[in-house]
PDB file of N, CA and C in Angstrom:
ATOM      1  N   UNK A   1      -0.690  18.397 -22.740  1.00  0.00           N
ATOM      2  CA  UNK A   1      -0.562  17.607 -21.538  1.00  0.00           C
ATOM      3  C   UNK A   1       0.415  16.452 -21.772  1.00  0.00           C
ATOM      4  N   UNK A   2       1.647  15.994 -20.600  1.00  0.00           N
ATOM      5  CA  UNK A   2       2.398  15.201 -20.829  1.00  0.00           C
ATOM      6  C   UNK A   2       1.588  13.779 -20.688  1.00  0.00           C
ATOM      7  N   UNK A   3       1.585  12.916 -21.615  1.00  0.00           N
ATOM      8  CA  UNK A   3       0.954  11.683 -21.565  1.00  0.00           C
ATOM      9  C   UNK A   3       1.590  10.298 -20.802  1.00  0.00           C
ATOM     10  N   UNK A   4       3.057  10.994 -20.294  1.00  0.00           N
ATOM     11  CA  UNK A   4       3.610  10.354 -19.529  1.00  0.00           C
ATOM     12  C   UNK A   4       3.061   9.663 -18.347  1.00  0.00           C
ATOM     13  N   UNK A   5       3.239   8.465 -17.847  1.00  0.00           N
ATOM     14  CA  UNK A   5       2.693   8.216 -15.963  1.00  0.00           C
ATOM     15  C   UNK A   5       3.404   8.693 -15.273  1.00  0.00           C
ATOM     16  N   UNK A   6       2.755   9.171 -14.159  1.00  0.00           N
ATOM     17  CA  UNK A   6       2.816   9.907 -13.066  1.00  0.00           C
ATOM     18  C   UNK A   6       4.571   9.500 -12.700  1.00  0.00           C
ATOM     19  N   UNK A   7       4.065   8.190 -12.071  1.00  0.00           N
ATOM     20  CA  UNK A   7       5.583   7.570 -11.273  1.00  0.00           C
ATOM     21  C   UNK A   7       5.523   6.101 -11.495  1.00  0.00           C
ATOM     22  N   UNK A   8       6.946   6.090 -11.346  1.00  0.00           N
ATOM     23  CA  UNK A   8       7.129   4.337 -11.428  1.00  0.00           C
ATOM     24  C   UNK A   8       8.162   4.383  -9.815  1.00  0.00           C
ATOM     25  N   UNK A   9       7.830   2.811  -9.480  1.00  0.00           N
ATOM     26  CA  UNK A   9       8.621   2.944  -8.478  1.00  0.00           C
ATOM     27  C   UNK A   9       9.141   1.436  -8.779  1.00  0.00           C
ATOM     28  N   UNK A  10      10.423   1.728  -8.089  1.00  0.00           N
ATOM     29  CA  UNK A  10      11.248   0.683  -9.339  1.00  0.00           C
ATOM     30  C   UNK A  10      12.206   0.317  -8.194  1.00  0.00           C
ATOM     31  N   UNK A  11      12.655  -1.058  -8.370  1.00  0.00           N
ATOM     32  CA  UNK A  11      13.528  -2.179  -7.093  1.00  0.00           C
ATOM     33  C   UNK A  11      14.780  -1.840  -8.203  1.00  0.00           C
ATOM     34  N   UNK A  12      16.265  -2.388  -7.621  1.00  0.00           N
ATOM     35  CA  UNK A  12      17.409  -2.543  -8.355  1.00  0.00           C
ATOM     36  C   UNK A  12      17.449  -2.794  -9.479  1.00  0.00           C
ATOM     37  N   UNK A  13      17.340  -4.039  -9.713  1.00  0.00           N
ATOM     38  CA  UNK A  13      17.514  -4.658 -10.843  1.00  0.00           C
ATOM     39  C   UNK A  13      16.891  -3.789 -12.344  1.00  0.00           C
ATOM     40  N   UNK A  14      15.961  -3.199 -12.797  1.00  0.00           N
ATOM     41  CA  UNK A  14      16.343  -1.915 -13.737  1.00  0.00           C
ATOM     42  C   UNK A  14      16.800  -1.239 -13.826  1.00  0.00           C
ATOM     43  N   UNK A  15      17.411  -0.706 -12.491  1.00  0.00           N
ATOM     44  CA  UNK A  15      18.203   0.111 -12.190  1.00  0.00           C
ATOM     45  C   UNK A  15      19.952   0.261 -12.760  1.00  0.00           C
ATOM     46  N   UNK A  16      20.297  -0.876 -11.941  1.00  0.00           N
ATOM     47  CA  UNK A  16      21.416  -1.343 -12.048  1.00  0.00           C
ATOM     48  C   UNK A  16      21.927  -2.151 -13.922  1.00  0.00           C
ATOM     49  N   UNK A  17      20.451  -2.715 -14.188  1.00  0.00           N
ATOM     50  CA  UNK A  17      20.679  -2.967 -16.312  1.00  0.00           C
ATOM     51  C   UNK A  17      20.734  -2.338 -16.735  1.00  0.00           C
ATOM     52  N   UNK A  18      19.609  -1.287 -15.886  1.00  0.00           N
ATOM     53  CA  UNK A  18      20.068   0.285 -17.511  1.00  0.00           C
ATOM     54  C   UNK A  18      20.944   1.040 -17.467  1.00  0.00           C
ATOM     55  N   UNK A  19      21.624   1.268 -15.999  1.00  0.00           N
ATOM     56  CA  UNK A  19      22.774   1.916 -15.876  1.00  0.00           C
ATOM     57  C   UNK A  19      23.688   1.327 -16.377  1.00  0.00           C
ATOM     58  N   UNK A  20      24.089  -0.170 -16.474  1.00  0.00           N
ATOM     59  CA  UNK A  20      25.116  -0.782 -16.929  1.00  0.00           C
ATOM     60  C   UNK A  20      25.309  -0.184 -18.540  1.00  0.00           C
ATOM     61  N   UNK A  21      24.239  -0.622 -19.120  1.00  0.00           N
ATOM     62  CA  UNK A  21      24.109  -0.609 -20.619  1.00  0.00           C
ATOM     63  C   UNK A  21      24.439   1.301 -20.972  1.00  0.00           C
ATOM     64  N   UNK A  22      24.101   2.080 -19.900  1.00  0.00           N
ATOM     65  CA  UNK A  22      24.013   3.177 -20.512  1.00  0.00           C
ATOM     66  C   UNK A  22      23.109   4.106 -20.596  1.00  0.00           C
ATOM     67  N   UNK A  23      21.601   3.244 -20.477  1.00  0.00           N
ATOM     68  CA  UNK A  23      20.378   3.679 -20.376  1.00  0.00           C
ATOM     69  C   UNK A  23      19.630   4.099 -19.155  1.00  0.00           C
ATOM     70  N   UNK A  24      20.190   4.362 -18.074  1.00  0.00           N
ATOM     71  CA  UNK A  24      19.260   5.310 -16.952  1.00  0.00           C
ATOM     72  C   UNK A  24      18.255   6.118 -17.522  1.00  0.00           C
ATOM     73  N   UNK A  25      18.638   6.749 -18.496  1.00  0.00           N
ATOM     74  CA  UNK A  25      18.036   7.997 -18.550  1.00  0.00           C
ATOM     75  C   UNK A  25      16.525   7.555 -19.319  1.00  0.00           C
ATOM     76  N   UNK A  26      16.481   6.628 -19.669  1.00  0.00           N
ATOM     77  CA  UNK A  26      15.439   6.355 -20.414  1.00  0.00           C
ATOM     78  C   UNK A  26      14.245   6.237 -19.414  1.00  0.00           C
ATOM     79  N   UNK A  27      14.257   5.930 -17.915  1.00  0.00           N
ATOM     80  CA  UNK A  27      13.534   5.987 -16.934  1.00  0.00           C
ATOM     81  C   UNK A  27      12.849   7.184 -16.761  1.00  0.00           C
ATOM     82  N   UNK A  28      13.390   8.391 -16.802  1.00  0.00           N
ATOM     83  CA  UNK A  28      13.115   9.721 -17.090  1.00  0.00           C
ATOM     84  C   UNK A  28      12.502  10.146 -17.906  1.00  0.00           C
ATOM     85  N   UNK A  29      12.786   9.757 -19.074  1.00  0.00           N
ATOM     86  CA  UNK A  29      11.676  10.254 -20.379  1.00  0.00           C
ATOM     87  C   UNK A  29      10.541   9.237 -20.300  1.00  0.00           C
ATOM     88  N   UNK A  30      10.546   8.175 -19.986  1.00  0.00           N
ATOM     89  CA  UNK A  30       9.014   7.727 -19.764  1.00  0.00           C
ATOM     90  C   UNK A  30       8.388   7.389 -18.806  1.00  0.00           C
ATOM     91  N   UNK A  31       8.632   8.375 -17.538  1.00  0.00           N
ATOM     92  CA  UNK A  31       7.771   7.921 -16.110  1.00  0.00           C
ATOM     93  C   UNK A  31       8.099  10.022 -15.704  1.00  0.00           C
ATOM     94  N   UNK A  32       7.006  10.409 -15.143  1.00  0.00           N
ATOM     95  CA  UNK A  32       7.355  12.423 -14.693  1.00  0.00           C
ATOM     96  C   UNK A  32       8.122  11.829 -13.628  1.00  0.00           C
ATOM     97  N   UNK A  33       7.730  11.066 -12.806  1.00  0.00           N
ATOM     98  CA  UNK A  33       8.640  10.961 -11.362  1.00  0.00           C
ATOM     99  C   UNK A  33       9.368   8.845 -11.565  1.00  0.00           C
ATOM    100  N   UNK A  34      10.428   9.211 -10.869  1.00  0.00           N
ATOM    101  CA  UNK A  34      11.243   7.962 -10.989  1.00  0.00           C
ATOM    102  C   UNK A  34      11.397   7.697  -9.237  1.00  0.00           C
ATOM    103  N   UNK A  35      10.659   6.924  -8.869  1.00  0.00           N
ATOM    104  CA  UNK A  35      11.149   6.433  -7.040  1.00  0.00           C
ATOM    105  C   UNK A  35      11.906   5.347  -7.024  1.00  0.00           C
ATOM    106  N   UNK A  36      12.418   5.770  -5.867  1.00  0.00           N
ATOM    107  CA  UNK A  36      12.770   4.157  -5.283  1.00  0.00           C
ATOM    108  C   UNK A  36      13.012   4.167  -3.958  1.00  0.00           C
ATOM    109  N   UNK A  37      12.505   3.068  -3.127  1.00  0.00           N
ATOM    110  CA  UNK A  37      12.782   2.820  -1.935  1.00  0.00           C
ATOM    111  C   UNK A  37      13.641   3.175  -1.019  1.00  0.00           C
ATOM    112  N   UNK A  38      13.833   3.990  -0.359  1.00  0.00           N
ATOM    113  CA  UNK A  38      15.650   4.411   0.788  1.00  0.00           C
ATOM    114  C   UNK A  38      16.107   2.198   0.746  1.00  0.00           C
ATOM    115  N   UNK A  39      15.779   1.474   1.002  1.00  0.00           N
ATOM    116  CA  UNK A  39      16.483   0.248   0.563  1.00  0.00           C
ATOM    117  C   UNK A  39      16.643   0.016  -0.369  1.00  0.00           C
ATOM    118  N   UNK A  40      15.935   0.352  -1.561  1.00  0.00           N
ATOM    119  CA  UNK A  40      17.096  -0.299  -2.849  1.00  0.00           C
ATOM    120  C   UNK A  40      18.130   1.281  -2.818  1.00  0.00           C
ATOM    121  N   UNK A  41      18.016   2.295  -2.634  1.00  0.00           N
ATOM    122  CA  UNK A  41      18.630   3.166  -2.728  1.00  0.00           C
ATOM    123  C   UNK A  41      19.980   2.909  -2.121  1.00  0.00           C
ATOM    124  N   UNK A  42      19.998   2.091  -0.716  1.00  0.00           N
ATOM    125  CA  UNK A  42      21.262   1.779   0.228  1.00  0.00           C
ATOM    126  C   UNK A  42      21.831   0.594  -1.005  1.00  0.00           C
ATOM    127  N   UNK A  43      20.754   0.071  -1.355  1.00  0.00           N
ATOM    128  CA  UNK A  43      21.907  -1.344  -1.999  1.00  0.00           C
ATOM    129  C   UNK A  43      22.462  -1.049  -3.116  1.00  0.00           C
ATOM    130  N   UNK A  44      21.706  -0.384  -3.839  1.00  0.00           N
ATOM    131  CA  UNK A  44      22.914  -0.194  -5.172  1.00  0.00           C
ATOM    132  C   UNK A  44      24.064   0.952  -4.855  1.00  0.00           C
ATOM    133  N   UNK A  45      23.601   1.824  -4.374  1.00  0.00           N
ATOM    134  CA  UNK A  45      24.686   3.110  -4.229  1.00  0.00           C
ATOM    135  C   UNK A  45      25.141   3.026  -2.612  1.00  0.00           C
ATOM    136  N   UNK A  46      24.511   2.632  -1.739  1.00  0.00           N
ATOM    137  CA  UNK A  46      25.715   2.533  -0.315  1.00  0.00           C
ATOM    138  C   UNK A  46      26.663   0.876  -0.185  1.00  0.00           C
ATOM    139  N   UNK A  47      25.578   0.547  -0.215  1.00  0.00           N
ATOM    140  CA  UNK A  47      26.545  -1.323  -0.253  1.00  0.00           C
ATOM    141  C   UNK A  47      26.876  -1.604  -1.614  1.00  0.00           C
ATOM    142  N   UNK A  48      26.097  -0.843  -2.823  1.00  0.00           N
ATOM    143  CA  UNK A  48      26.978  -1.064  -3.620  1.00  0.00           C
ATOM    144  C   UNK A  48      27.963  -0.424  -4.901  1.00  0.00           C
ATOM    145  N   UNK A  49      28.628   0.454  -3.513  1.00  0.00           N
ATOM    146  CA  UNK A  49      29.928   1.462  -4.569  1.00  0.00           C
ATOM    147  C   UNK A  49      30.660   0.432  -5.131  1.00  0.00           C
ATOM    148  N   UNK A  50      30.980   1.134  -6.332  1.00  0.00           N
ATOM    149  CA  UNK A  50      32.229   0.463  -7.429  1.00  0.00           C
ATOM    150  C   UNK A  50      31.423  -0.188  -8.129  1.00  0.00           C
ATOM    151  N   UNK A  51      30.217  -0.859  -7.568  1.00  0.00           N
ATOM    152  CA  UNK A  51      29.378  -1.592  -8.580  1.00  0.00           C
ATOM    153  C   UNK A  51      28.814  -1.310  -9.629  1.00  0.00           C
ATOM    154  N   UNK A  52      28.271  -1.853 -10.773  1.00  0.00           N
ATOM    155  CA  UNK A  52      27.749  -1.556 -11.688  1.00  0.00           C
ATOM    156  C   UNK A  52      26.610  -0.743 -11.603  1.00  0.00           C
ATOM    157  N   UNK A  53      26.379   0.316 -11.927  1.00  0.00           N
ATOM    158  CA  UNK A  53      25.056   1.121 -11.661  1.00  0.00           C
ATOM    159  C   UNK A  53      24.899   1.817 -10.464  1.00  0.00           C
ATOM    160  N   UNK A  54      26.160   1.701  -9.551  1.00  0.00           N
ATOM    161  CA  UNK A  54      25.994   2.699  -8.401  1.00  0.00           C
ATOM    162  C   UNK A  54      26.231   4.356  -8.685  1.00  0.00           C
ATOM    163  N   UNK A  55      27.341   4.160  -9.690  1.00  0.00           N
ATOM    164  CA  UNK A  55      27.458   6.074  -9.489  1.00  0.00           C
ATOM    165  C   UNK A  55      27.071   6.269 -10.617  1.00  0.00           C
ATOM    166  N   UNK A  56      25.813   5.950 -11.449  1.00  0.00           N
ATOM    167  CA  UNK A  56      24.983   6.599 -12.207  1.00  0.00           C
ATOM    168  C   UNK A  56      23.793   6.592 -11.432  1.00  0.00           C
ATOM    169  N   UNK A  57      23.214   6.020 -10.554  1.00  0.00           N
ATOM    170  CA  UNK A  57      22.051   5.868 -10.043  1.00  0.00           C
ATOM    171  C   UNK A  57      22.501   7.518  -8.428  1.00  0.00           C
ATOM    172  N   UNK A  58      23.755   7.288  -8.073  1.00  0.00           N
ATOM    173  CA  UNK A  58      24.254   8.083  -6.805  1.00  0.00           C
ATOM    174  C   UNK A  58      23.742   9.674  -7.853  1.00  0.00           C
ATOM    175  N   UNK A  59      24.883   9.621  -8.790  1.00  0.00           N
ATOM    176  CA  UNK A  59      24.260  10.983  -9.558  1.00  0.00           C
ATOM    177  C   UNK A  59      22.906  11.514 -10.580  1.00  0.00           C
ATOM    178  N   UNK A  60      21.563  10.446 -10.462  1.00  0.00           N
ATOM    179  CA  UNK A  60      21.286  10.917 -11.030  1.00  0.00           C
ATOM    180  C   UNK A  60      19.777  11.490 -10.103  1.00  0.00           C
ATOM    181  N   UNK A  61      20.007  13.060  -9.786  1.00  0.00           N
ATOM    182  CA  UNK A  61      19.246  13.764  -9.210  1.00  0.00           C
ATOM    183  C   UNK A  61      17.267  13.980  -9.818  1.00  0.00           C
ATOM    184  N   UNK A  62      17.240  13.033 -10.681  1.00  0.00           N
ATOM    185  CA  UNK A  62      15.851  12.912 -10.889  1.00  0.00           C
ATOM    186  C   UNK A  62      15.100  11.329  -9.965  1.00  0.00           C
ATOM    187  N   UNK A  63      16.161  10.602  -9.658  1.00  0.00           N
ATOM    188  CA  UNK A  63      15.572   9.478  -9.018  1.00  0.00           C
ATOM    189  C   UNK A  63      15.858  10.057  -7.478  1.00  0.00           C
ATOM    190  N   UNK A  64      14.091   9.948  -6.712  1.00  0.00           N
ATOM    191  CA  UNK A  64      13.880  10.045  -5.751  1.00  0.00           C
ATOM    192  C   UNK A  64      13.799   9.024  -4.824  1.00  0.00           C
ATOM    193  N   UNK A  65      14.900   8.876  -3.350  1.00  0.00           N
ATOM    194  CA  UNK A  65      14.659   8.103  -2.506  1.00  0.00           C
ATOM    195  C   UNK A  65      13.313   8.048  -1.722  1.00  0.00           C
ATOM    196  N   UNK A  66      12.860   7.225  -1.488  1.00  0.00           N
ATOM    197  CA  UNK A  66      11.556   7.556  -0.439  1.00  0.00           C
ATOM    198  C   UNK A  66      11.336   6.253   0.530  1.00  0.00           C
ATOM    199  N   UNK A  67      10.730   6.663   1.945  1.00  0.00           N
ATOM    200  CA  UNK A  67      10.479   5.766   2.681  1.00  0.00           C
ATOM    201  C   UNK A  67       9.119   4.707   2.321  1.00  0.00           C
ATOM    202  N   UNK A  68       8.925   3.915   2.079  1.00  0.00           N
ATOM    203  CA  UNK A  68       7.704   3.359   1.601  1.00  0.00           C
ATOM    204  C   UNK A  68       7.705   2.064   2.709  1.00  0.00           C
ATOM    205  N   UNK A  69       6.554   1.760   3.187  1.00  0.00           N
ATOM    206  CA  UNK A  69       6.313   0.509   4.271  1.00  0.00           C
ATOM    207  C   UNK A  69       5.994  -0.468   3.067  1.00  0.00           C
ATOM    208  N   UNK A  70       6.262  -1.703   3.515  1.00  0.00           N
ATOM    209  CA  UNK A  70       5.934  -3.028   2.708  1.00  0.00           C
ATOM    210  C   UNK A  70       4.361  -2.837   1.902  1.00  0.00           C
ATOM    211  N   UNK A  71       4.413  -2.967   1.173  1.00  0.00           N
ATOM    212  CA  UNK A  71       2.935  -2.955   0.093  1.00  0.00           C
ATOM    213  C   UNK A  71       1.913  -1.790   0.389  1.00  0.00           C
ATOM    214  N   UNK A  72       3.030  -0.833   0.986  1.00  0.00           N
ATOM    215  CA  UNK A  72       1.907   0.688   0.631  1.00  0.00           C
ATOM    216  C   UNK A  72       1.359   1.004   0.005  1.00  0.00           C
ATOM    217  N   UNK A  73       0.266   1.049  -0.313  1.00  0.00           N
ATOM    218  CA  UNK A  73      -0.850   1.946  -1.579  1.00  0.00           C
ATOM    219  C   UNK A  73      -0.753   2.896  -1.646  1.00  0.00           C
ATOM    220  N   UNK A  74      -0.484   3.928  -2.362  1.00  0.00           N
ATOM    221  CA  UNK A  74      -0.405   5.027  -2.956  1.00  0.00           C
ATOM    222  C   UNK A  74      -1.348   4.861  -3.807  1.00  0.00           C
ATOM    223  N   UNK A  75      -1.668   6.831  -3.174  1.00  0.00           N
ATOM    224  CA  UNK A  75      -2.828   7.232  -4.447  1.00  0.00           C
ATOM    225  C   UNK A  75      -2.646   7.227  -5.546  1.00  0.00           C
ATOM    226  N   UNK A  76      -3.200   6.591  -6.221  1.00  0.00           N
ATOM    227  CA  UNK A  76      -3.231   6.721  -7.778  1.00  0.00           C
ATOM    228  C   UNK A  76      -2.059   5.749  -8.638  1.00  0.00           C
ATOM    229  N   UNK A  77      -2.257   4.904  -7.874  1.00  0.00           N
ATOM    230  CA  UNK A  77      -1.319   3.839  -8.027  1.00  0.00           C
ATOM    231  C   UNK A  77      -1.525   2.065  -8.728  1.00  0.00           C
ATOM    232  N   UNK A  78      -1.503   2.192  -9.842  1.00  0.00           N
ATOM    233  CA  UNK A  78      -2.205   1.100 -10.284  1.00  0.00           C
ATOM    234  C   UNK A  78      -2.069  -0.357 -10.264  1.00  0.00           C
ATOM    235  N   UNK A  79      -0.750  -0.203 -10.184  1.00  0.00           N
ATOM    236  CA  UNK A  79      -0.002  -1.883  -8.902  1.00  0.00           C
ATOM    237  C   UNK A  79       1.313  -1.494  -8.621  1.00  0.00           C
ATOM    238  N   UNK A  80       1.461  -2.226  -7.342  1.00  0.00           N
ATOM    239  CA  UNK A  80       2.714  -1.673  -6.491  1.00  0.00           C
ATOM    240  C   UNK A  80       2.542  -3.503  -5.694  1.00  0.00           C
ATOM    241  N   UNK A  81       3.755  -4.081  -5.621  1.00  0.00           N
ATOM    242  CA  UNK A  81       4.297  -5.433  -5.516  1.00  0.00           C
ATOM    243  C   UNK A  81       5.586  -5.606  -4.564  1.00  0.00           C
ATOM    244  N   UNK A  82       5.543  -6.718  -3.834  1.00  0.00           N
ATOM    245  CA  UNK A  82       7.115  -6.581  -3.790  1.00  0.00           C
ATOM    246  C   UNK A  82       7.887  -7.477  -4.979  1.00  0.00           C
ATOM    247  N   UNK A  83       9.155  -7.264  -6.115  1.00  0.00           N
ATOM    248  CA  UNK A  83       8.900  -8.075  -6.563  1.00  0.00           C
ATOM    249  C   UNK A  83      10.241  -9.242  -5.921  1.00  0.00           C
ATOM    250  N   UNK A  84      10.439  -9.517  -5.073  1.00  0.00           N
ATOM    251  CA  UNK A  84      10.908 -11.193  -4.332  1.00  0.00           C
ATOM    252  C   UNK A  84      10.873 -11.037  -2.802  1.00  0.00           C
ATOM    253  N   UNK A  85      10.149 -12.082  -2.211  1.00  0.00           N
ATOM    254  CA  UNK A  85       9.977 -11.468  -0.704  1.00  0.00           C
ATOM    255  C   UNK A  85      11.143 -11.043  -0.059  1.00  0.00           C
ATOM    256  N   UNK A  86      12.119 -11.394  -0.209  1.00  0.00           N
ATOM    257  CA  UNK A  86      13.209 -11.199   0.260  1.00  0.00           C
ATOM    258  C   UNK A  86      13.637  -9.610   0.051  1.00  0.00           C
ATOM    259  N   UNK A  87      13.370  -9.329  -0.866  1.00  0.00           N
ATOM    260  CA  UNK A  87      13.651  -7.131  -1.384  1.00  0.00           C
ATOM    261  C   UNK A  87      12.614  -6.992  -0.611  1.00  0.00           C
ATOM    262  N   UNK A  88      13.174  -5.697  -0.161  1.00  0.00           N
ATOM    263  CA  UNK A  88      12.438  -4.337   0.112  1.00  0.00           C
ATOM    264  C   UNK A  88      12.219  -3.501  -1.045  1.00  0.00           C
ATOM    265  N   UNK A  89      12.823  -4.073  -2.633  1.00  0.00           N
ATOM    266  CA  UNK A  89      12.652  -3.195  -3.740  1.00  0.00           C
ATOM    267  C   UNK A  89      10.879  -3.400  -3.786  1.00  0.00           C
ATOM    268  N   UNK A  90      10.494  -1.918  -4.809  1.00  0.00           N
ATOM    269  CA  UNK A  90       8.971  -2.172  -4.725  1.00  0.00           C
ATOM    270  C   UNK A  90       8.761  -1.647  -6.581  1.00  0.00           C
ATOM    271  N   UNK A  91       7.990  -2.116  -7.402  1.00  0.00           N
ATOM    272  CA  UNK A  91       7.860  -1.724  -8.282  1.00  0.00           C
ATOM    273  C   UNK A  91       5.891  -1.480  -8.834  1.00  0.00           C
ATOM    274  N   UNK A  92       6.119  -0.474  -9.104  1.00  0.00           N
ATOM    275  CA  UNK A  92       4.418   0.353  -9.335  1.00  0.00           C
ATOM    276  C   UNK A  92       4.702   1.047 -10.628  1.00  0.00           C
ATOM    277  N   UNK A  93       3.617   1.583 -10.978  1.00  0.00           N
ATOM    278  CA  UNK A  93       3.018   2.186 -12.096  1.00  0.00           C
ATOM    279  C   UNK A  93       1.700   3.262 -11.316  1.00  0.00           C
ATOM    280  N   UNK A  94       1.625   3.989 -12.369  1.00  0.00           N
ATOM    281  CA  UNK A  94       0.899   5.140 -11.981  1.00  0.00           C
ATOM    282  C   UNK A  94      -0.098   5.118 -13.260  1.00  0.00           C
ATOM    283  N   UNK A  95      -1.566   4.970 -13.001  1.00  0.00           N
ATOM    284  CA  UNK A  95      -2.494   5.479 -13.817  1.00  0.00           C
ATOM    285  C   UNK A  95      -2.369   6.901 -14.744  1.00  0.00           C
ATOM    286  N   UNK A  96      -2.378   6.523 -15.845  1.00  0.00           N
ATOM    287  CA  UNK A  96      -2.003   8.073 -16.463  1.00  0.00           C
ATOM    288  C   UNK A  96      -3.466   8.872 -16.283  1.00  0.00           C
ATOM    289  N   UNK A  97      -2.662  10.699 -16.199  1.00  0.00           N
ATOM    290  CA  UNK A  97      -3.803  11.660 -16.047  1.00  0.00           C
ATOM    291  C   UNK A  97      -4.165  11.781 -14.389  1.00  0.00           C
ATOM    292  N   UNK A  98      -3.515  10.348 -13.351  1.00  0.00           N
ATOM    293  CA  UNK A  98      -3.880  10.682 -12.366  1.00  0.00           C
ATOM    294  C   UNK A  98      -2.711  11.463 -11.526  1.00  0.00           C
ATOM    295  N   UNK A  99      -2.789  11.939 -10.322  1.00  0.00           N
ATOM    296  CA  UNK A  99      -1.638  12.389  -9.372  1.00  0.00           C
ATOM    297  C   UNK A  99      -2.021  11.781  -8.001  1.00  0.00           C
TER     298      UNK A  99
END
């Protein structure tokens, strides 16, 4: 059994550091599912082409856009935040073993 968590759901700003540095992919090997918001999705890769972390985040077909309302609970979800009122980015963790 993968001992991995379920999902992380993750605002820009990891996004856009680990892509800089090189490291996207490291999101992948330690979360089964990688989300993110259709708004952070518009800001790094639609408002922000050419930018740092846009066309690694545009190509990388394991991070899923999704619609999420302000402080949705999801099942099996062990905290989910906004983290600055101002984002629509949302960042969670997933209880391991759960779905």
């Amino acid at each position: 059994m993968d001992g991995r968590p379920e999902l992380v759901i993750s605002n820009s700003g990891p996004l856009i550091t680990l892509a800089t540095i090189g490291k996207l992919g490291l999101l992948e090997g330690l979360f089964k599912q990688v989300a993110i918001p259709l708004a952070v999705y518009e800001e790094v890769v639609t408002h922000g082409q050419g930018e740092a972390g846009s066309q690694a985040v545009a190509e990388a077909s394991w991070i899923q856009a999704r619609l999420y309302a302000p402080c949705q609970l999801l099942s099996g979800v062990l905290y989910l935040c906004p983290i600055v009122q101002r984002s629509a980015g949302l960042l969670g963790f997933t209880k391991e073993g759960q779905t």
